[in-house]
Structures are given as C-alpha cells and as structure tokens.
PDB file of N, CA and C in Angstrom:
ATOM      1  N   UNK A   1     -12.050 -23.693  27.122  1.00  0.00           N
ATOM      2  CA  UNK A   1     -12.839 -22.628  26.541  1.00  0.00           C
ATOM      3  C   UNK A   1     -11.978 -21.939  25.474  1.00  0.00           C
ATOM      4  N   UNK A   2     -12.552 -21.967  23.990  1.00  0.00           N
ATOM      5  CA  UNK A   2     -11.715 -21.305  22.982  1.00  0.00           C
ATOM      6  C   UNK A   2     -11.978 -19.802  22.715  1.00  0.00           C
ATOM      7  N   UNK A   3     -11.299 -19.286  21.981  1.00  0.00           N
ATOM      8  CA  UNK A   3     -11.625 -17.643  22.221  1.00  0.00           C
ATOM      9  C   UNK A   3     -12.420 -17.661  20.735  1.00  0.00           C
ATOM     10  N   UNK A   4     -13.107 -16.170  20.629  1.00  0.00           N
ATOM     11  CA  UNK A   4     -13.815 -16.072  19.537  1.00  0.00           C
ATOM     12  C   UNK A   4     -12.890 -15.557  18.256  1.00  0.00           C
ATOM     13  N   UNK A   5     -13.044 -15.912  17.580  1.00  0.00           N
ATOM     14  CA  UNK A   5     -12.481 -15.405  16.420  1.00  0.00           C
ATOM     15  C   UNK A   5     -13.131 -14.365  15.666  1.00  0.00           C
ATOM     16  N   UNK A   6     -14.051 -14.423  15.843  1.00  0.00           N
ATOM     17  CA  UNK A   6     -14.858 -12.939  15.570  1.00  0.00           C
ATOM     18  C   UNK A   6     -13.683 -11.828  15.549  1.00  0.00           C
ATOM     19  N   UNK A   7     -13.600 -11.829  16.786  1.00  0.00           N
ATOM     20  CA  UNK A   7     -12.737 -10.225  17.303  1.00  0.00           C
ATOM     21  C   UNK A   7     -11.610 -10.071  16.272  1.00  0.00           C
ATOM     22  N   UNK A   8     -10.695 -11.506  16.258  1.00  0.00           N
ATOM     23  CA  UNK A   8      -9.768 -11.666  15.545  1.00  0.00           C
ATOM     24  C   UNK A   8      -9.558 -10.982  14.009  1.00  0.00           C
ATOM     25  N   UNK A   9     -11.241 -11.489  13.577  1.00  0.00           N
ATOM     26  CA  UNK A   9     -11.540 -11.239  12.351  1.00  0.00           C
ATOM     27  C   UNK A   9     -11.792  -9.790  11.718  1.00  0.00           C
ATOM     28  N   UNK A  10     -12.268  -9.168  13.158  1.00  0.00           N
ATOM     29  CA  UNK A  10     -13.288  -7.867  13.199  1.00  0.00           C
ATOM     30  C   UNK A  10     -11.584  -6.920  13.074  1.00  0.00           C
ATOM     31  N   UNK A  11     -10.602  -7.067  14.014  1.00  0.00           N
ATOM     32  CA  UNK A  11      -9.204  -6.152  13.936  1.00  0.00           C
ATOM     33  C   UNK A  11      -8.723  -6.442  12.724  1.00  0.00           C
ATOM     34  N   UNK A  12      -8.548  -7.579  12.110  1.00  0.00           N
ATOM     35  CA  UNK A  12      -7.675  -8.193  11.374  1.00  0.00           C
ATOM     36  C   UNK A  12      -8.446  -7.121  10.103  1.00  0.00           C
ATOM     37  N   UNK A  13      -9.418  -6.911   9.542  1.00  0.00           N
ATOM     38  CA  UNK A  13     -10.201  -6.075   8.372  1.00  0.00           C
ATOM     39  C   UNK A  13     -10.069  -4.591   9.035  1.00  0.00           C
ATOM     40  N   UNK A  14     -10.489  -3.948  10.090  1.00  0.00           N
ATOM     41  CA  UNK A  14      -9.816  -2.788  10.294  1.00  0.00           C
ATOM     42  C   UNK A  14      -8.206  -2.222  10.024  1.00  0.00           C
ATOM     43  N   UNK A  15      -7.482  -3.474  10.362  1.00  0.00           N
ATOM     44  CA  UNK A  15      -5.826  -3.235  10.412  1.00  0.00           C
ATOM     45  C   UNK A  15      -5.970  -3.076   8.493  1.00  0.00           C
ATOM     46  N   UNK A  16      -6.467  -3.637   7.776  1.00  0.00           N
ATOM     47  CA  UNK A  16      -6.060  -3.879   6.090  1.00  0.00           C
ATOM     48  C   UNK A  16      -7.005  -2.720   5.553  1.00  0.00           C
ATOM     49  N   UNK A  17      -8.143  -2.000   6.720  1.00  0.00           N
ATOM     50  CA  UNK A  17      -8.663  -0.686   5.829  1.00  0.00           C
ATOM     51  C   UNK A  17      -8.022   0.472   6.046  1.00  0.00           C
ATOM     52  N   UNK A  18      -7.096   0.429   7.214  1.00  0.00           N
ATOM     53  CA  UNK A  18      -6.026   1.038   7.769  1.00  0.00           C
ATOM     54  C   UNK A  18      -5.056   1.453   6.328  1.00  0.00           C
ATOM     55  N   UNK A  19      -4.241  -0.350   6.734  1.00  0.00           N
ATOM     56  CA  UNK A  19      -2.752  -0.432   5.498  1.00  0.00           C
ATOM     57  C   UNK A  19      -3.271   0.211   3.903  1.00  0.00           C
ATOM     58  N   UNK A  20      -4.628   0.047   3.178  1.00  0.00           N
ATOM     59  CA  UNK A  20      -5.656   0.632   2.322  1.00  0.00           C
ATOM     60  C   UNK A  20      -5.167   2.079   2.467  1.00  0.00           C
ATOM     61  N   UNK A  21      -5.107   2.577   2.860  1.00  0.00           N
ATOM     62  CA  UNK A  21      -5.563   4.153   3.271  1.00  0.00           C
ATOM     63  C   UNK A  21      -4.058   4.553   3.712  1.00  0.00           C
ATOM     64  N   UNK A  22      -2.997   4.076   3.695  1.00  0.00           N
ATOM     65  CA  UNK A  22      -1.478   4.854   3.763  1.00  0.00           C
ATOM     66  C   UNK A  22      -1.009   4.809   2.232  1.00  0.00           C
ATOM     67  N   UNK A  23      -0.764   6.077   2.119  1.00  0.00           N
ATOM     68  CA  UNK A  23       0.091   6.184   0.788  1.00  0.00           C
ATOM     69  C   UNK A  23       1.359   5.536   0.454  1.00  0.00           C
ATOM     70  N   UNK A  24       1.383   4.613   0.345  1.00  0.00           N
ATOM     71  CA  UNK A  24       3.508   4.366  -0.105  1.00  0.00           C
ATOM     72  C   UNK A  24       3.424   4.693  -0.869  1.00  0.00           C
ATOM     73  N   UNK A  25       4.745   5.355  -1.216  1.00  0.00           N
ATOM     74  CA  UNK A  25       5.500   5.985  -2.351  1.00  0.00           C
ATOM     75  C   UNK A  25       5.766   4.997  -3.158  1.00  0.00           C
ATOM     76  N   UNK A  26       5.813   4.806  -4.610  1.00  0.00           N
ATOM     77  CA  UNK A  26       6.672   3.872  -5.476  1.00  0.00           C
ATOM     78  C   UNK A  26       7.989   4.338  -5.060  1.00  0.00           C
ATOM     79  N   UNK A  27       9.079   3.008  -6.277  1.00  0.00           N
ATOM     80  CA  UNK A  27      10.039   3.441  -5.917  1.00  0.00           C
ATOM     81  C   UNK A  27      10.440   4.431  -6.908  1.00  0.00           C
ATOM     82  N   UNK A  28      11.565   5.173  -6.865  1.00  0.00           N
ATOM     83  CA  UNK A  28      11.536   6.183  -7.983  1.00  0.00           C
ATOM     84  C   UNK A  28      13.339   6.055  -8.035  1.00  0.00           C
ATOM     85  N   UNK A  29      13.943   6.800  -9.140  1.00  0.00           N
ATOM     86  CA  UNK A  29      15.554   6.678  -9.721  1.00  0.00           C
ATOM     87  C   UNK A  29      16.427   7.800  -8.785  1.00  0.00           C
ATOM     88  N   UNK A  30      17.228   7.699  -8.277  1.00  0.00           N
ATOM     89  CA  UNK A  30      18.222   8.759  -7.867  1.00  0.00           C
ATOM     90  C   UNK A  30      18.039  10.226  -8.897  1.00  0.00           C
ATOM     91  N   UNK A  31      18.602  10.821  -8.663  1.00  0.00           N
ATOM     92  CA  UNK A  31      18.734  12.284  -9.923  1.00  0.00           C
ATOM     93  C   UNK A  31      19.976  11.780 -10.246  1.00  0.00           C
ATOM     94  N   UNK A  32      21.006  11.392  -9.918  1.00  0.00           N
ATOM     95  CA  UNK A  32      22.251  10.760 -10.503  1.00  0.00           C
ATOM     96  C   UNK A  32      22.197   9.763 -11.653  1.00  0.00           C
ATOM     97  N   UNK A  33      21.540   8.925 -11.626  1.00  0.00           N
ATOM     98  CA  UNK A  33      20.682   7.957 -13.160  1.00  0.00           C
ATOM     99  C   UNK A  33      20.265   9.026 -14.333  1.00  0.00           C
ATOM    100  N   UNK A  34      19.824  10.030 -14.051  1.00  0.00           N
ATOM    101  CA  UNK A  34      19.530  11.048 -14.767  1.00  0.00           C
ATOM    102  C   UNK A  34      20.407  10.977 -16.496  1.00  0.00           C
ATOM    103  N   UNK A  35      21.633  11.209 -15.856  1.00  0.00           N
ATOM    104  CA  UNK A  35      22.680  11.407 -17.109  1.00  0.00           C
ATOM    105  C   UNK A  35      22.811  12.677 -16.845  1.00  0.00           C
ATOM    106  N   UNK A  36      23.693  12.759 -18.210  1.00  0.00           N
ATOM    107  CA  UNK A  36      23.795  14.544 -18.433  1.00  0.00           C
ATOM    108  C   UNK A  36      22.960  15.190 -19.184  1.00  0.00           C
ATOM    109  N   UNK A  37      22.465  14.584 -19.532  1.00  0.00           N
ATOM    110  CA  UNK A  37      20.792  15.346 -20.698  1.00  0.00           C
ATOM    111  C   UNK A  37      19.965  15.810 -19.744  1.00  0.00           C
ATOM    112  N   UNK A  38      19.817  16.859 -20.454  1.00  0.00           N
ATOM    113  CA  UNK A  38      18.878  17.556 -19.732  1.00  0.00           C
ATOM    114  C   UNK A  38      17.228  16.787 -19.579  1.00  0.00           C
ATOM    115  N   UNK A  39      16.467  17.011 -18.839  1.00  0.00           N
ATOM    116  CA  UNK A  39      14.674  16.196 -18.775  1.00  0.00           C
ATOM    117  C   UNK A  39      14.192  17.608 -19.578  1.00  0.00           C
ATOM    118  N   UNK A  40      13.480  16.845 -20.661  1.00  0.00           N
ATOM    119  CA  UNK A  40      12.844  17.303 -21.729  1.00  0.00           C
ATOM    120  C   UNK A  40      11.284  17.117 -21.298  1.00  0.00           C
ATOM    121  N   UNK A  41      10.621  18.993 -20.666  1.00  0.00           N
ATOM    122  CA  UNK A  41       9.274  18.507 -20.366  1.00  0.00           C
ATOM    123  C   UNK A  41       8.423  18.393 -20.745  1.00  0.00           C
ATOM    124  N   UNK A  42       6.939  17.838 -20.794  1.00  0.00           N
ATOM    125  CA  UNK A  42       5.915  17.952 -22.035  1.00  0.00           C
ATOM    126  C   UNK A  42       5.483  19.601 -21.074  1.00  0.00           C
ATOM    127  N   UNK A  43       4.518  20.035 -22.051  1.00  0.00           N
ATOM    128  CA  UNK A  43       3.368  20.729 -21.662  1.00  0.00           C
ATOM    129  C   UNK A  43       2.323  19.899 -21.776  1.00  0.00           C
ATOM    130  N   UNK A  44       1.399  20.377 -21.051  1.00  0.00           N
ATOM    131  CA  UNK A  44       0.010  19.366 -20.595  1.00  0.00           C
ATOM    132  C   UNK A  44      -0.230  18.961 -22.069  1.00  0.00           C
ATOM    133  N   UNK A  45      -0.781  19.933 -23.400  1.00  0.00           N
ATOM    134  CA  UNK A  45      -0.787  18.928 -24.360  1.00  0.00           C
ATOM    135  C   UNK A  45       0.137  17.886 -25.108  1.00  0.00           C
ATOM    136  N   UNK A  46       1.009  18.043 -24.414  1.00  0.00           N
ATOM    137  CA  UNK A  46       1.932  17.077 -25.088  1.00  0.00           C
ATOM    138  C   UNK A  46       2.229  15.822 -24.194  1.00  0.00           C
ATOM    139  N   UNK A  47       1.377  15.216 -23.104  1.00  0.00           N
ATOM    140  CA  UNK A  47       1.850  14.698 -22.100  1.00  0.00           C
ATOM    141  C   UNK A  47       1.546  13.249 -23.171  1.00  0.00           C
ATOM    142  N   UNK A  48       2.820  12.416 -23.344  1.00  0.00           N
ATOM    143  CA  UNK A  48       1.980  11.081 -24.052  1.00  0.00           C
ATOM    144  C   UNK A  48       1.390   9.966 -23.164  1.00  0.00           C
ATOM    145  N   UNK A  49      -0.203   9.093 -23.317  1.00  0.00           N
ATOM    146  CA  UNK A  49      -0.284   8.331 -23.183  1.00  0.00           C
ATOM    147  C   UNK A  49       1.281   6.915 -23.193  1.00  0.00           C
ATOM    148  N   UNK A  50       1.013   6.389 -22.000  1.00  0.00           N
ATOM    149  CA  UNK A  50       2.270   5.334 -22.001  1.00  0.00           C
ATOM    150  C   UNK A  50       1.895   3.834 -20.774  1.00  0.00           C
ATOM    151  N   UNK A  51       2.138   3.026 -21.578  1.00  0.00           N
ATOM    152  CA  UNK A  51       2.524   2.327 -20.114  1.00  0.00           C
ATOM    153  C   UNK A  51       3.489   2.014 -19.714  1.00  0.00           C
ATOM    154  N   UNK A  52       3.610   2.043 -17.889  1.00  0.00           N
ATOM    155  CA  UNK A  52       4.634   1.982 -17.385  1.00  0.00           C
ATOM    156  C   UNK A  52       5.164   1.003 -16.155  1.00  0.00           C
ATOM    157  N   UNK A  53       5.852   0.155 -16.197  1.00  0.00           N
ATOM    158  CA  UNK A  53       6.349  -0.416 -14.694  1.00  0.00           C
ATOM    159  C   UNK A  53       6.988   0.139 -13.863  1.00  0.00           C
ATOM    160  N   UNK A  54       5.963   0.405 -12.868  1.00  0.00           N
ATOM    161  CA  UNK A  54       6.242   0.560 -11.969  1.00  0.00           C
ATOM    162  C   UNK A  54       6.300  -0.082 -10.500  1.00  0.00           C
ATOM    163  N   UNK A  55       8.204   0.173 -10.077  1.00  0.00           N
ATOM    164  CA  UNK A  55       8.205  -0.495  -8.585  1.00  0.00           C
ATOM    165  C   UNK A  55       7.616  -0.134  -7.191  1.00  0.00           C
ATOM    166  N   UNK A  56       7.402  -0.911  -6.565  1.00  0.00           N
ATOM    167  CA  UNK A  56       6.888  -0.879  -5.226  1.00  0.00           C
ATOM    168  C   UNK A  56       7.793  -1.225  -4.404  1.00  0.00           C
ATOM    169  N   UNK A  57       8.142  -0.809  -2.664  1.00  0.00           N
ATOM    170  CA  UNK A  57       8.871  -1.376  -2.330  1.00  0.00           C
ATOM    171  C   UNK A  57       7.978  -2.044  -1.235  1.00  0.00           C
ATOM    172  N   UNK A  58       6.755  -2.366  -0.902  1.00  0.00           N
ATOM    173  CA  UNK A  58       6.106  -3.421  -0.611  1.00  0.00           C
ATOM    174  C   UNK A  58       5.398  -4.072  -0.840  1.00  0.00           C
ATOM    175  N   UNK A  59       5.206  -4.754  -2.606  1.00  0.00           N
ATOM    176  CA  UNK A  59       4.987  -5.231  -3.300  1.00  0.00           C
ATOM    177  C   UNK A  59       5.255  -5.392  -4.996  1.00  0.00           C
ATOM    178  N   UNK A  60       5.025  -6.147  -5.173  1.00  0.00           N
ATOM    179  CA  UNK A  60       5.472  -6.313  -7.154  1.00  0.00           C
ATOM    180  C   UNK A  60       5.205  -4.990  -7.740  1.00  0.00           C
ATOM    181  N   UNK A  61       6.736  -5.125  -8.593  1.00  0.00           N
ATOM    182  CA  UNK A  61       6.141  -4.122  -9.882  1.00  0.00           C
ATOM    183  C   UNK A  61       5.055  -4.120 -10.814  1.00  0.00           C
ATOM    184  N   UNK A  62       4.183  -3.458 -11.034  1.00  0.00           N
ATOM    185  CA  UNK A  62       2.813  -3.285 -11.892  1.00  0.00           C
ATOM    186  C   UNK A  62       2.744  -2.135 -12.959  1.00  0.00           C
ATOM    187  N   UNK A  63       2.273  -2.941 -14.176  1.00  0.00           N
ATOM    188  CA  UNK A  63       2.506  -1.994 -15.251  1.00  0.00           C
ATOM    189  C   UNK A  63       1.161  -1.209 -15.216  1.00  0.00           C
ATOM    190  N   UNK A  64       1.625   0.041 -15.349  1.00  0.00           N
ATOM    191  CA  UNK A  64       0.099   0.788 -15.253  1.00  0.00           C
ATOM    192  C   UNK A  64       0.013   1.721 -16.590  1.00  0.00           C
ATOM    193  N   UNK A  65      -0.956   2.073 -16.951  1.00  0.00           N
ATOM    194  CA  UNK A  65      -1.401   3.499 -17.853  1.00  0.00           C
ATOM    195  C   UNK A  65      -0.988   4.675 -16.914  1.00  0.00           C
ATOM    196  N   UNK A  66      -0.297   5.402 -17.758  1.00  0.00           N
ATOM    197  CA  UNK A  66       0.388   6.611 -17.324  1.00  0.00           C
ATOM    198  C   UNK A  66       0.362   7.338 -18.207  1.00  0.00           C
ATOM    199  N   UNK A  67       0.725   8.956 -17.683  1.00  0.00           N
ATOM    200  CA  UNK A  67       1.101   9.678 -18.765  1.00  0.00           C
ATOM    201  C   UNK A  67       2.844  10.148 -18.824  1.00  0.00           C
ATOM    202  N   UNK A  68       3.836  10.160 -19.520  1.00  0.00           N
ATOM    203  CA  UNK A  68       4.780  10.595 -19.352  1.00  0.00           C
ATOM    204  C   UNK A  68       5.046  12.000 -19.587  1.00  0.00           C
ATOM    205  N   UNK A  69       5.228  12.902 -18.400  1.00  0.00           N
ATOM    206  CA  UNK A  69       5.644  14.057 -18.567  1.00  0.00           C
ATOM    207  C   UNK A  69       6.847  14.728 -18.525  1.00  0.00           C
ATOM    208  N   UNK A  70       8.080  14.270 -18.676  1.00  0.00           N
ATOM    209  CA  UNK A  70       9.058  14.470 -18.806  1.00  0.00           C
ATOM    210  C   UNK A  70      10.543  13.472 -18.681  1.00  0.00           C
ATOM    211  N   UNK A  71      11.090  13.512 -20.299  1.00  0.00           N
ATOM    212  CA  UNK A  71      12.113  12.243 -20.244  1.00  0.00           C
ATOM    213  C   UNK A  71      13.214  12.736 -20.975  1.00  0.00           C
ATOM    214  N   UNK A  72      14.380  12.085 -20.705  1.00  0.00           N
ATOM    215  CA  UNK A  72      15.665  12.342 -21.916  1.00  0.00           C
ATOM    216  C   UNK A  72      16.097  11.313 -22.264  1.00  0.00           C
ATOM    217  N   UNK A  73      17.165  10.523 -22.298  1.00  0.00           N
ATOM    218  CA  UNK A  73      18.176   9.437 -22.931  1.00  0.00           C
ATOM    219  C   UNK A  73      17.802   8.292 -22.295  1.00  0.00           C
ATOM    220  N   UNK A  74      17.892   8.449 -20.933  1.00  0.00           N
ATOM    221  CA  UNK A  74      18.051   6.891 -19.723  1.00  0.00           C
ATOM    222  C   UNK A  74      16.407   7.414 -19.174  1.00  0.00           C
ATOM    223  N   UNK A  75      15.658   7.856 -18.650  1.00  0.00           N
ATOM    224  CA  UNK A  75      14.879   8.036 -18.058  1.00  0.00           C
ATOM    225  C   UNK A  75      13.541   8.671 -18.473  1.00  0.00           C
ATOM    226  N   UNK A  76      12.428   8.479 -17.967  1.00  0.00           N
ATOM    227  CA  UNK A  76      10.981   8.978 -18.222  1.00  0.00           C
ATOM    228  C   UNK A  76      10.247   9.305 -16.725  1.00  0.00           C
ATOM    229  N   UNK A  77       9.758  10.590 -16.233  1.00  0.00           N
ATOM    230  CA  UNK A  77       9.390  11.021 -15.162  1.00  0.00           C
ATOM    231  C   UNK A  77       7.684  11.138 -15.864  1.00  0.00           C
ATOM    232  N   UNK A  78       6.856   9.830 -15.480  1.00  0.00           N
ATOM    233  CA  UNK A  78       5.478   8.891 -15.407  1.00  0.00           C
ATOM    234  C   UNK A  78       4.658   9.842 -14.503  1.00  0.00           C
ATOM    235  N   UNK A  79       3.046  10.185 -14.540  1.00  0.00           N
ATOM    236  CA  UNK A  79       2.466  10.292 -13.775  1.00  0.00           C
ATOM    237  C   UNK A  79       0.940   9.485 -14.065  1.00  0.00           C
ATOM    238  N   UNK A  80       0.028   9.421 -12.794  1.00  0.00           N
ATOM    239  CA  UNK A  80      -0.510   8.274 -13.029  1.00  0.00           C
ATOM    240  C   UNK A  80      -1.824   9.348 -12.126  1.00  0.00           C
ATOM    241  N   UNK A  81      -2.931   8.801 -12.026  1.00  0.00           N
ATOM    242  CA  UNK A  81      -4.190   8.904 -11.223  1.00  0.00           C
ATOM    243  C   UNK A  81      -4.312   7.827 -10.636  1.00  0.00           C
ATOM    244  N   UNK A  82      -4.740   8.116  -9.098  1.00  0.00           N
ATOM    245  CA  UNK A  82      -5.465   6.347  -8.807  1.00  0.00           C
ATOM    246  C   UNK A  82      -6.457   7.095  -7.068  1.00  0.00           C
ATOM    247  N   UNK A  83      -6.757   6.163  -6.553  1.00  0.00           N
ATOM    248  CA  UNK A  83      -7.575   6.665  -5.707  1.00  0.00           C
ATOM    249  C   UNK A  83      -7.496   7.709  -4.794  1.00  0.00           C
ATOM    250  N   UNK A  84      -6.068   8.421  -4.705  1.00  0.00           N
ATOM    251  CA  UNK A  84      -5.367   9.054  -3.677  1.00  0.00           C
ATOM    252  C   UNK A  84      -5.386  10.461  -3.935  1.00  0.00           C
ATOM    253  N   UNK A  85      -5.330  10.510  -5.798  1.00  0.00           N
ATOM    254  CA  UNK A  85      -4.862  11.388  -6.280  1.00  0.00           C
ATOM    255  C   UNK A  85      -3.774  11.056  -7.533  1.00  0.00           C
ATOM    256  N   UNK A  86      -3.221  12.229  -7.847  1.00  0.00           N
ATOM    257  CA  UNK A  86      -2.148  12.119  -8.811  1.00  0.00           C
ATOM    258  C   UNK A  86      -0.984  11.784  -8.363  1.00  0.00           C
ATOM    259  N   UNK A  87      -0.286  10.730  -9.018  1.00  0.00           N
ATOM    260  CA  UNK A  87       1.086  10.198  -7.926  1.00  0.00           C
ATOM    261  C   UNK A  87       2.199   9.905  -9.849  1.00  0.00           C
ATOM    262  N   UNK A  88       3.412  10.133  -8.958  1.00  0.00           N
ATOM    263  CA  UNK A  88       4.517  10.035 -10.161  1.00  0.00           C
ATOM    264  C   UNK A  88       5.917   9.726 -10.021  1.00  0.00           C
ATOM    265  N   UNK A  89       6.339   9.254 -10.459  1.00  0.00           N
ATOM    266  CA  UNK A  89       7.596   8.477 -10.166  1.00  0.00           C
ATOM    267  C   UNK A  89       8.786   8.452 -11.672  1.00  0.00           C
ATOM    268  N   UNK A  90       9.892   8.495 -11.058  1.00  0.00           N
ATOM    269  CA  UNK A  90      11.089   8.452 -12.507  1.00  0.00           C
ATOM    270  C   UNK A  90      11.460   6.703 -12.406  1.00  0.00           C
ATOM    271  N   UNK A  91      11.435   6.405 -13.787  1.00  0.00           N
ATOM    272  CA  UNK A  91      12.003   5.235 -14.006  1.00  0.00           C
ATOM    273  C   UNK A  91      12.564   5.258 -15.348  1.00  0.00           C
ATOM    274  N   UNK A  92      13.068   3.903 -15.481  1.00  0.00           N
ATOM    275  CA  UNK A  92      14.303   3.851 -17.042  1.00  0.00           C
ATOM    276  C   UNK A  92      13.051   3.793 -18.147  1.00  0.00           C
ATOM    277  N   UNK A  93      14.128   4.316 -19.114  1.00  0.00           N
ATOM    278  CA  UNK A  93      13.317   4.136 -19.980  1.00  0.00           C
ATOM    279  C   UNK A  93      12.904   3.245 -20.953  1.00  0.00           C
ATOM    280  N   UNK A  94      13.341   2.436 -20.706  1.00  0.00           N
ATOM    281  CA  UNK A  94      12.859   0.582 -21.250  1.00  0.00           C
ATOM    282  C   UNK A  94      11.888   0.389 -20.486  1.00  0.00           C
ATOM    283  N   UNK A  95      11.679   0.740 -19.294  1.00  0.00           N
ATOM    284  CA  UNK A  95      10.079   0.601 -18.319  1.00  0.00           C
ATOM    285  C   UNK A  95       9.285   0.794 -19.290  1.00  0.00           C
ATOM    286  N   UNK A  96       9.137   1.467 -19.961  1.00  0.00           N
ATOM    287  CA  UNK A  96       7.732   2.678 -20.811  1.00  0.00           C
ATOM    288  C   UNK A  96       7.696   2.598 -22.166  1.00  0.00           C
ATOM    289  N   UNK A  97       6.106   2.441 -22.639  1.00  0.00           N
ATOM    290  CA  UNK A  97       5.938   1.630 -23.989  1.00  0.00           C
ATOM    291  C   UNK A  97       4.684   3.215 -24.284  1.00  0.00           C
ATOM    292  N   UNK A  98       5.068   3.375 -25.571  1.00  0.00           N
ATOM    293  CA  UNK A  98       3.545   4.195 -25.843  1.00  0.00           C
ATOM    294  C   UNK A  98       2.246   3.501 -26.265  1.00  0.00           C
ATOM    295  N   UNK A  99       1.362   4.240 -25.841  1.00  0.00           N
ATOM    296  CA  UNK A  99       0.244   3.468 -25.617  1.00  0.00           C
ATOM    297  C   UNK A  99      -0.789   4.201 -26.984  1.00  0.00           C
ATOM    298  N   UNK A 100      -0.863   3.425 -27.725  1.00  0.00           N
ATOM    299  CA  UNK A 100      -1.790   3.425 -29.254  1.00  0.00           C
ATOM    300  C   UNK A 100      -3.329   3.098 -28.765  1.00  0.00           C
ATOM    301  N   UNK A 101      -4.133   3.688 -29.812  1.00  0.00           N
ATOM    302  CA  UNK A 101      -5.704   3.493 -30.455  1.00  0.00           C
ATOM    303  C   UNK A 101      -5.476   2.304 -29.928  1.00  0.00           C
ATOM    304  N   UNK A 102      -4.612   0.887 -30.560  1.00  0.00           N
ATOM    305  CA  UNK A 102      -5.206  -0.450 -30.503  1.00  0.00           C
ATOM    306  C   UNK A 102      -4.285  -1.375 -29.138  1.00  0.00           C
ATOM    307  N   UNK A 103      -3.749  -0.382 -28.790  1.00  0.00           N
ATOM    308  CA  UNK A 103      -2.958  -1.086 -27.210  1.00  0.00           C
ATOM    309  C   UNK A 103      -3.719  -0.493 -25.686  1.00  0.00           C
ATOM    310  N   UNK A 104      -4.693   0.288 -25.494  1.00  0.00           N
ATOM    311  CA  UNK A 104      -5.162   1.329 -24.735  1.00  0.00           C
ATOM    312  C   UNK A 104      -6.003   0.086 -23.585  1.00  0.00           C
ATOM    313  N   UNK A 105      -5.807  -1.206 -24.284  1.00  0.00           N
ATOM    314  CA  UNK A 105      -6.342  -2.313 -23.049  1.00  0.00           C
ATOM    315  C   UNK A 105      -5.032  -2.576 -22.548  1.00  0.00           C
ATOM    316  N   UNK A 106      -5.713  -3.384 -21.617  1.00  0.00           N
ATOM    317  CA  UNK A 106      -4.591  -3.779 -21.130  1.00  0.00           C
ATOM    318  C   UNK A 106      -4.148  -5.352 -21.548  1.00  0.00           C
ATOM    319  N   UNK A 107      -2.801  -5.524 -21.645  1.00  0.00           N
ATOM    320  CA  UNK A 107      -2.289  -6.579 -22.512  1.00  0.00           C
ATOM    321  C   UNK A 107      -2.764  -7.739 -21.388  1.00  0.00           C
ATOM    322  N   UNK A 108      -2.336  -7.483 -20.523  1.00  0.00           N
ATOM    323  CA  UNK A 108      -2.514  -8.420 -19.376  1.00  0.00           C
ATOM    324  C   UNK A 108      -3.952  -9.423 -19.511  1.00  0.00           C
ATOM    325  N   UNK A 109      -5.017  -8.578 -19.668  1.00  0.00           N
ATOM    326  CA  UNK A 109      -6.639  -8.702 -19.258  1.00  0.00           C
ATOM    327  C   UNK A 109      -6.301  -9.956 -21.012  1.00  0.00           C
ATOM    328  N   UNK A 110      -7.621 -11.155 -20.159  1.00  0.00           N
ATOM    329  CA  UNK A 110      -7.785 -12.184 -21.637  1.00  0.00           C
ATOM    330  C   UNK A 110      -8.666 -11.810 -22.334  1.00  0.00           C
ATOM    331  N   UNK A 111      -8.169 -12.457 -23.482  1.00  0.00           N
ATOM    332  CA  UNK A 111      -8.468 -11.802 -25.090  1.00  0.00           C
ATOM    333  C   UNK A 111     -10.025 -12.160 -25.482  1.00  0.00           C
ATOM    334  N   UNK A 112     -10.400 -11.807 -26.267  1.00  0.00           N
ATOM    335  CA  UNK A 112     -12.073 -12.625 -26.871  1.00  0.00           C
ATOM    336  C   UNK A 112     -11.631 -12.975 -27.803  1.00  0.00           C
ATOM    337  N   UNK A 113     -12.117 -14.034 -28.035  1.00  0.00           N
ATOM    338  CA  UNK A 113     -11.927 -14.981 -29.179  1.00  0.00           C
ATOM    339  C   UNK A 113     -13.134 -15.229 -30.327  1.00  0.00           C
TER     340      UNK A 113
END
C-alpha cells in the first residue's frame, strides 16, 4: 500500500507560502567599507533613479530598479519597493548604474525586433 502524495503536495505549497512571506534581509557592506568620506544624502527630490545588484544570502544577486539615497567614493546606500514594503541595503559602487529615459527597461527582458 503506497502513501498519497496529495498530503505531500498539500505541506510541500504551504511550507513555500510560508518561506514567501519571511523577510530576508539582503546582504548589505560593513560601515568600515564606508571609507573616510562622509555619505552624501539625497533629499527625497534628489533621490536618483538607478539600477542596482543586489546580494542575497539565500539566493543570486539580482539587479533591481532602485533609488539611491545616499553615497560617497566606495559606496551607494539603494532603496527599493517590493511586496513587503520599502527595503534598502549599502553596496559598492560599481554595483549601481543610473537609470535614463531610454534604460528604464530592463536590459535583461528580450528586445523587439
């Protein structure tokens, strides 16, 4: 007599609407990476459109649309929207590209021809 897999199936989609629904943190830079420059902050109108890679530490880095609100020499402190809320993280600043009128897709997504 084999068991049902149903059940299997039925926990196995609860457990992943579960893992869905916990916030992980990205990963974010020490304050020591910082440097000695001071973080230069925007005010809300000055926040620039950017995209940014960002790490995960239980899964791949993903470049997202962000806004950068505060950066100096080595670093850019990113904030982002997504289903949770507003979430933000420091990374280098080679992560982060500004985001133009004609870059505002995403590079990733295929092209029309």
């Amino acid at each position: 007599m084999g068991t049902s897999k149903r059940y299997a199936q039925h926990y196995d989609g609860l457990m992943r609407e579960r893992l869905d629904e916990v916030r992980i943190p990205p990963c974010t830079l020490p304050h020591h990476a910082f440097g000695p420059d001071d973080i230069r902050w925007a005010k809300p109108s000055e926040k620039q459109s950017v995209w940014a890679w960002i790490s995960w530490p239980h899964k791949p880095a993903e470049r997202l649309a962000a806004r950068a609100i505060g950066w100096n020499d080595r670093v850019v402190i990113v904030e982002w929207d997504d289903r949770t809320g507003t979430r933000n993280t420091v990374v280098w600043r080679n992560a982060v590209t500004l985001r133009t009128a004609g870059t505002d897709a995403d590079p990733r997504a295929p092209r029309e021809r």
